[in-house]
N, C-alpha and C. Protein backbone atom coordinates (compact mmCIF):
# COMPACT_ATOMS: atom_id res chain seq x y z
N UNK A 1 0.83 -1.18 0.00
CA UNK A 1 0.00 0.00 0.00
C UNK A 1 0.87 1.24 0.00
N UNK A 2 0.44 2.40 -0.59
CA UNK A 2 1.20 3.99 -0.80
C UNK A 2 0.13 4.41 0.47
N UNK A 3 1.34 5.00 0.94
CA UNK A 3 0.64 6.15 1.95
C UNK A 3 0.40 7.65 1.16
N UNK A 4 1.43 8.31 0.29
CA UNK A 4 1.20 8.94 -0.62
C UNK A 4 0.77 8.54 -2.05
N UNK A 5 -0.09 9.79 -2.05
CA UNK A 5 -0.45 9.78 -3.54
C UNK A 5 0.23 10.46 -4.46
N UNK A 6 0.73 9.58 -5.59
CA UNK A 6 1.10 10.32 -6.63
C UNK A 6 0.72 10.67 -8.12
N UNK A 7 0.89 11.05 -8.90
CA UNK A 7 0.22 11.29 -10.19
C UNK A 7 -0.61 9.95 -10.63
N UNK A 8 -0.17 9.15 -10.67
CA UNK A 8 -0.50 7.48 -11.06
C UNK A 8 -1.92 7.26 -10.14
N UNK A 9 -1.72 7.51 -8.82
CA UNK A 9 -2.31 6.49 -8.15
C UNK A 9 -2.56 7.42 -6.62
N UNK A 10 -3.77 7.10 -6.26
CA UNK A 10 -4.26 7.92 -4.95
C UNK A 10 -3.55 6.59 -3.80
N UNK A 11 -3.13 7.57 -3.35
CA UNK A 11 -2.69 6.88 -1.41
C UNK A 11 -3.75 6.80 -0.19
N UNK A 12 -3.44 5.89 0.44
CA UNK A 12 -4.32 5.89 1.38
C UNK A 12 -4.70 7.21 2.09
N UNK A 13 -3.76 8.24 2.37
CA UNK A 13 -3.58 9.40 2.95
C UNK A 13 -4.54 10.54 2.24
N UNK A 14 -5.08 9.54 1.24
CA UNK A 14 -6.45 10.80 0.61
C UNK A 14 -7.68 9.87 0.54
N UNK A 15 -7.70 8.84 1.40
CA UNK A 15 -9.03 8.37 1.55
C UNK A 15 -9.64 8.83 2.61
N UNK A 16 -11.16 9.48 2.56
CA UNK A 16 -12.16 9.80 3.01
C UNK A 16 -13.43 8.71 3.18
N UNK A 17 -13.84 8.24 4.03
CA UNK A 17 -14.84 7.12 4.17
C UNK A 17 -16.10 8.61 3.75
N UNK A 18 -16.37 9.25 4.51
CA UNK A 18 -17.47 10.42 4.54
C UNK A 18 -16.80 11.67 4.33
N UNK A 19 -17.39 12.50 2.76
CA UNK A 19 -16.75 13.81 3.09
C UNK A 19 -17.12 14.63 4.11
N UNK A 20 -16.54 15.58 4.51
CA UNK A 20 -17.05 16.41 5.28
C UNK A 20 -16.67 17.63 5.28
N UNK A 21 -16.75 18.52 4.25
CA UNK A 21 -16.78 19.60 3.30
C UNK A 21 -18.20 20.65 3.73
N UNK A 22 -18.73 20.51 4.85
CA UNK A 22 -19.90 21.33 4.55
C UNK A 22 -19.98 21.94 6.56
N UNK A 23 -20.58 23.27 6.31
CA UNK A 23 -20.39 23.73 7.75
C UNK A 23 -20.80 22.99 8.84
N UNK A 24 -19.67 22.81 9.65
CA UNK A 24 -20.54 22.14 11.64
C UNK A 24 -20.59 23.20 12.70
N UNK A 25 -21.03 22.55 12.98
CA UNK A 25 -21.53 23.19 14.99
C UNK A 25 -21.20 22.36 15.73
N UNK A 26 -20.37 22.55 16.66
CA UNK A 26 -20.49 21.57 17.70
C UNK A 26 -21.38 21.59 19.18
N UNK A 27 -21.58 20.86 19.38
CA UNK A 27 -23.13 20.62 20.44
C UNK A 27 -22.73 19.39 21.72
N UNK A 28 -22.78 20.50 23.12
CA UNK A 28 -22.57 19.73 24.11
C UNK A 28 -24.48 18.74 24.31
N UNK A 29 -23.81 17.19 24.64
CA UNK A 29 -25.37 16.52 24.60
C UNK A 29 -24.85 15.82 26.09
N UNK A 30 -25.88 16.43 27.18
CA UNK A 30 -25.82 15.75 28.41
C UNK A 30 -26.38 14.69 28.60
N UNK A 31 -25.45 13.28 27.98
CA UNK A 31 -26.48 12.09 27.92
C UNK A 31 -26.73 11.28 29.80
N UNK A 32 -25.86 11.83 30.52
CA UNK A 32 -25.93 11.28 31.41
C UNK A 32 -25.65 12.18 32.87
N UNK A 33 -25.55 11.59 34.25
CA UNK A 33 -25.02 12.12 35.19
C UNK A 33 -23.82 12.97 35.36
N UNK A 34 -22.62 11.97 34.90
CA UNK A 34 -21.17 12.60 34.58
C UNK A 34 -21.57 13.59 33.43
N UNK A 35 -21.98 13.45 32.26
CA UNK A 35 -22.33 14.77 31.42
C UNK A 35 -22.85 16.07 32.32
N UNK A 36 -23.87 15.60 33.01
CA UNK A 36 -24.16 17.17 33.65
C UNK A 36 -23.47 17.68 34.98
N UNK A 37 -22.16 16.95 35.51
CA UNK A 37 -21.79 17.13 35.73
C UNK A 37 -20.39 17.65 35.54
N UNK A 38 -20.05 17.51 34.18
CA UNK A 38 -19.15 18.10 33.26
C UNK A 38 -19.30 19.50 33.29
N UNK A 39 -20.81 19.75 32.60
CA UNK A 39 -21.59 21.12 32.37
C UNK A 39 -21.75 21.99 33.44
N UNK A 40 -22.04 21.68 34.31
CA UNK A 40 -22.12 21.96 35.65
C UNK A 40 -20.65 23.39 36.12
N UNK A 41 -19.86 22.20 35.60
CA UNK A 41 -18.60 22.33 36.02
C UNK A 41 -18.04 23.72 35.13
N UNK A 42 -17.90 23.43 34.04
CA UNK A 42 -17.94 24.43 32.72
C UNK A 42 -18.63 25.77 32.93
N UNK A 43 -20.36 25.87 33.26
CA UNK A 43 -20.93 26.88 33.63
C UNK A 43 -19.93 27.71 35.02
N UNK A 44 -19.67 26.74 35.65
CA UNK A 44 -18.87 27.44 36.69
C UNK A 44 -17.18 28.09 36.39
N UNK A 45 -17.20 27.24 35.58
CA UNK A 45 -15.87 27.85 34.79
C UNK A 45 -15.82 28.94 34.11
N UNK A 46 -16.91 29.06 33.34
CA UNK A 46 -17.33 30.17 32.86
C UNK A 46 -17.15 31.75 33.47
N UNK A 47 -17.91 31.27 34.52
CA UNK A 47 -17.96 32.74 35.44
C UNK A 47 -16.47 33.17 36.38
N UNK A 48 -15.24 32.52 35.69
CA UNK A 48 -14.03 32.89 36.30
C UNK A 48 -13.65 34.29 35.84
N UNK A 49 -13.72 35.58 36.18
CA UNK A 49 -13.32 36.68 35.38
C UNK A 49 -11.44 36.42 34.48
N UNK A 50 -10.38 35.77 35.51
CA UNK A 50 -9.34 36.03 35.22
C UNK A 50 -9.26 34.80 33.60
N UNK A 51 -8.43 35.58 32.85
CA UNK A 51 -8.65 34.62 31.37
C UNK A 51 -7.85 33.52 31.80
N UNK A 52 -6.55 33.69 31.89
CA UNK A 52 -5.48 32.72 32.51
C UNK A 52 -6.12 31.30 33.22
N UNK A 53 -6.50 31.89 34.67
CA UNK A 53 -7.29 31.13 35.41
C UNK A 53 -8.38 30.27 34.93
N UNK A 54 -8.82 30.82 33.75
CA UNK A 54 -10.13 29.99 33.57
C UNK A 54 -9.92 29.31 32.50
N UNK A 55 -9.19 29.69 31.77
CA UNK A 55 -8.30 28.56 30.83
C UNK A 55 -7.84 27.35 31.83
N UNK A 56 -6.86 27.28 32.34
CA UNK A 56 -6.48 26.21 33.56
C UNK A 56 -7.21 25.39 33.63
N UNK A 57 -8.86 25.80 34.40
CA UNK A 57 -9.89 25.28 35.08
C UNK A 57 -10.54 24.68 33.73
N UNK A 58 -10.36 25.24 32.66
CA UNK A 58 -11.05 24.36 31.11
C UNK A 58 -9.91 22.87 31.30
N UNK A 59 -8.71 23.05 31.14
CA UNK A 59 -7.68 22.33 30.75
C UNK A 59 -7.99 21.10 31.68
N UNK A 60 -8.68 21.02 32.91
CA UNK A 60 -8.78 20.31 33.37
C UNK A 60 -10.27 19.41 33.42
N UNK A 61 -11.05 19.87 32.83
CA UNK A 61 -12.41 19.03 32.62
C UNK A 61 -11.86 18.68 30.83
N UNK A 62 -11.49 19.33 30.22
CA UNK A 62 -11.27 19.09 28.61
C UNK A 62 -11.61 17.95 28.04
N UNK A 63 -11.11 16.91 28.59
CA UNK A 63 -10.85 15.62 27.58
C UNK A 63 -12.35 15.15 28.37
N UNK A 64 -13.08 15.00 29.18
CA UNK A 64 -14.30 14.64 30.03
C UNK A 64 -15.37 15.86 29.12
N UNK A 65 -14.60 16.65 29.31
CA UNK A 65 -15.90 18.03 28.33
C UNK A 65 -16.40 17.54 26.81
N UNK A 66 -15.48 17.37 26.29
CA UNK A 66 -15.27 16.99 24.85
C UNK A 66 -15.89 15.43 24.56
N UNK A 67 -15.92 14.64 25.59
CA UNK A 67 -16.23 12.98 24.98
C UNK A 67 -17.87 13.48 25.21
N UNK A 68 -18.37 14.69 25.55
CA UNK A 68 -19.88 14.85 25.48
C UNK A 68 -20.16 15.89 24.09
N UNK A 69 -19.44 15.95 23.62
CA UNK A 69 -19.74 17.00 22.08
C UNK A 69 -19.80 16.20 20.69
N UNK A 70 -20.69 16.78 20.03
CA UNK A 70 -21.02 16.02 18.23
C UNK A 70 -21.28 17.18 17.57
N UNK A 71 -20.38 16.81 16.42
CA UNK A 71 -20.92 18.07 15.41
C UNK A 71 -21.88 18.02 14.68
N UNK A 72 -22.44 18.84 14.27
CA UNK A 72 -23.86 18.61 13.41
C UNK A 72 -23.79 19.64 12.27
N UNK A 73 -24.29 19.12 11.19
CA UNK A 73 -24.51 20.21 10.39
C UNK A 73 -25.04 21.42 10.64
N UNK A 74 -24.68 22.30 10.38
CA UNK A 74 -25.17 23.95 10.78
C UNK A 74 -26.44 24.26 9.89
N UNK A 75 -26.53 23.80 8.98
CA UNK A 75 -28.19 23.84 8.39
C UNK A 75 -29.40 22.76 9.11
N UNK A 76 -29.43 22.26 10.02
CA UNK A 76 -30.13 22.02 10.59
C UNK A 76 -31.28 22.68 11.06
N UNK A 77 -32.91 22.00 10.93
CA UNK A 77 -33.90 22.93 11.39
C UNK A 77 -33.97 23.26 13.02
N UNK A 78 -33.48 21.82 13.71
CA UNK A 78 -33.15 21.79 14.77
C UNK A 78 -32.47 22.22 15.52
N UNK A 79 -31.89 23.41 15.55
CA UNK A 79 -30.45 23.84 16.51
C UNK A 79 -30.84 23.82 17.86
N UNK A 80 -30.03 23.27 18.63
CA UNK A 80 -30.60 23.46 20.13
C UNK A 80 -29.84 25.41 20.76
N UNK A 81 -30.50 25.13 21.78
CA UNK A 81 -30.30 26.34 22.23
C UNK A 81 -28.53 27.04 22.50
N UNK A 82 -28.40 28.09 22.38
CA UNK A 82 -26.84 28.45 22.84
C UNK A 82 -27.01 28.82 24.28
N UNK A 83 -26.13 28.32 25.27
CA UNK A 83 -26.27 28.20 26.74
C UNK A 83 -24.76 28.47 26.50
N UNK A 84 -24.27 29.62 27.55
CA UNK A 84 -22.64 29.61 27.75
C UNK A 84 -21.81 30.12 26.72
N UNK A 85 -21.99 29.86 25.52
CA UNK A 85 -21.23 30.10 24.78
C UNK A 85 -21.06 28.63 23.80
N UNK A 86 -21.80 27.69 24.01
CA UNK A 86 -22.07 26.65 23.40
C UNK A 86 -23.33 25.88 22.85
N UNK A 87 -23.90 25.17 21.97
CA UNK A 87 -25.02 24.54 21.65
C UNK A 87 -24.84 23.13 22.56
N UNK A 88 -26.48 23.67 23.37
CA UNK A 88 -26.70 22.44 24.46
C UNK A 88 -28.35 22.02 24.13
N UNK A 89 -27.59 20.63 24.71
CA UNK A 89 -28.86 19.96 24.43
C UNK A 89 -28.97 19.03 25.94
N UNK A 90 -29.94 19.57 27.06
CA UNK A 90 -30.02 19.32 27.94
C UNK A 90 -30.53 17.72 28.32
N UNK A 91 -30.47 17.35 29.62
CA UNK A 91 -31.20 15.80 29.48
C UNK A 91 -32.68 15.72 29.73
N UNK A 92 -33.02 16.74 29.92
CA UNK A 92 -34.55 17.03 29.97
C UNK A 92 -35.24 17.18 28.99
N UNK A 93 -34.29 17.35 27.36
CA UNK A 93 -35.26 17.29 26.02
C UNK A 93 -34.01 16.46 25.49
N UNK A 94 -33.44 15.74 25.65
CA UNK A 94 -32.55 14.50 25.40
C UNK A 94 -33.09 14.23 23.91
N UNK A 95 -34.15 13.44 24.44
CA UNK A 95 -35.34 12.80 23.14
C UNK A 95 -35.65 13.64 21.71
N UNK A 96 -35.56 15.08 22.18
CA UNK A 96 -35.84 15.59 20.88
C UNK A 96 -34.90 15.80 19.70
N UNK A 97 -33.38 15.72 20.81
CA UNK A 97 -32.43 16.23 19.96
C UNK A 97 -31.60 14.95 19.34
N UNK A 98 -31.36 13.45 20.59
CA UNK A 98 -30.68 12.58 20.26
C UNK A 98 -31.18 11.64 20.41
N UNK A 99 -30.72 10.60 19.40
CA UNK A 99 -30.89 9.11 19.81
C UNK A 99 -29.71 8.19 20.03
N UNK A 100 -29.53 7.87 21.14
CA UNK A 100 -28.57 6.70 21.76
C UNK A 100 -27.87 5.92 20.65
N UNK A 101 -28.38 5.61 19.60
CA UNK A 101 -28.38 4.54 18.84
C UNK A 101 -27.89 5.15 17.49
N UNK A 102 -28.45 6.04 16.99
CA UNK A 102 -27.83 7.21 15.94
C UNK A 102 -27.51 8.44 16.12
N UNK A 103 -27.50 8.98 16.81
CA UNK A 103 -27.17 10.18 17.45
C UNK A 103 -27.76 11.46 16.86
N UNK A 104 -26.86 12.57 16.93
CA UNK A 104 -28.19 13.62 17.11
C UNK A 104 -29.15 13.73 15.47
N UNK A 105 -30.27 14.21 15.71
CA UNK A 105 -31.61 14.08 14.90
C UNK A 105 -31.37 15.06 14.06
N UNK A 106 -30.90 14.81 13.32
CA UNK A 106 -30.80 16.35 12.19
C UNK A 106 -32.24 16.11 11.70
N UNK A 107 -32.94 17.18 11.43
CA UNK A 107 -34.01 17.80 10.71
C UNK A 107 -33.80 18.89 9.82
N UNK A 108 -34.63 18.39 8.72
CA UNK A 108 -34.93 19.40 7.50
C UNK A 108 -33.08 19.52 6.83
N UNK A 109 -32.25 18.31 6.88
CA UNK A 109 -31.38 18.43 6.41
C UNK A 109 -30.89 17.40 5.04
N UNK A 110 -31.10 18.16 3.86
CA UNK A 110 -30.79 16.93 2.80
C UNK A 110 -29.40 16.32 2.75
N UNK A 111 -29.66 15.11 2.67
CA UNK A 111 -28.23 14.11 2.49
C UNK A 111 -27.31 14.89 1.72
N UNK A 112 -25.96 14.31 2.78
CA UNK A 112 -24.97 15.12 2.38
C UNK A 112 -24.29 14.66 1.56
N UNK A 113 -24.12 13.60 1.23
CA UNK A 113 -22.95 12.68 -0.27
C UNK A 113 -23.79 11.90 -0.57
């Protein structure tokens, strides 16, 4: 196998399973306890005035913050609300926005490839 591609012949290093060429959003989805307790955490982070400081206090929920985010197409009819400075989708309308099984519900969005 070529990892590069050259004139002849495409490399693995330009295979795409799904393009993804078209605008996202990314969207915190509180599927669980630890999720809203992530958020929780974040909102409180939020309200740190010093920038420094509250960078820090990100650096340390980050990788726990992030395993709760999905991007979604930005033409979506559905956008959930902006809370914080982010698109949230709380566990109290869970159902409208995601499903466990396929994840979040895009509406009014035509297939993308």
């Amino acid at each position: 196998m070529k990892y590069d591609s050259t004139d002849e012949t495409t490399g693995i290093a330009d295979f795409k399973l799904i393009e993804e060429d078209y605008p996202r959003l990314d969207v915190f989805v509180e599927l669980n306890e630890e999720a809203k307790e992530i958020w929780k955490n974040y909102l409180g982070i939020k309200e740190i005035k010093n920038l420094l400081e509250r960078r820090r206090e990100f650096d340390k929920i980050k990788a726990d913050f992030y395993k709760y985010i999905v991007s979604i197409p930005l033409k979506t009819d559905n956008l959930p609300p902006e809370v914080a400075g982010f698109r949230y989708v709380g566990n109290n309308v869970l159902r409208e926005y995601y499903d466990e099984n396929t994840g979040f519900i895009c509406k009014g969005v035509v297939a993308l490839w």
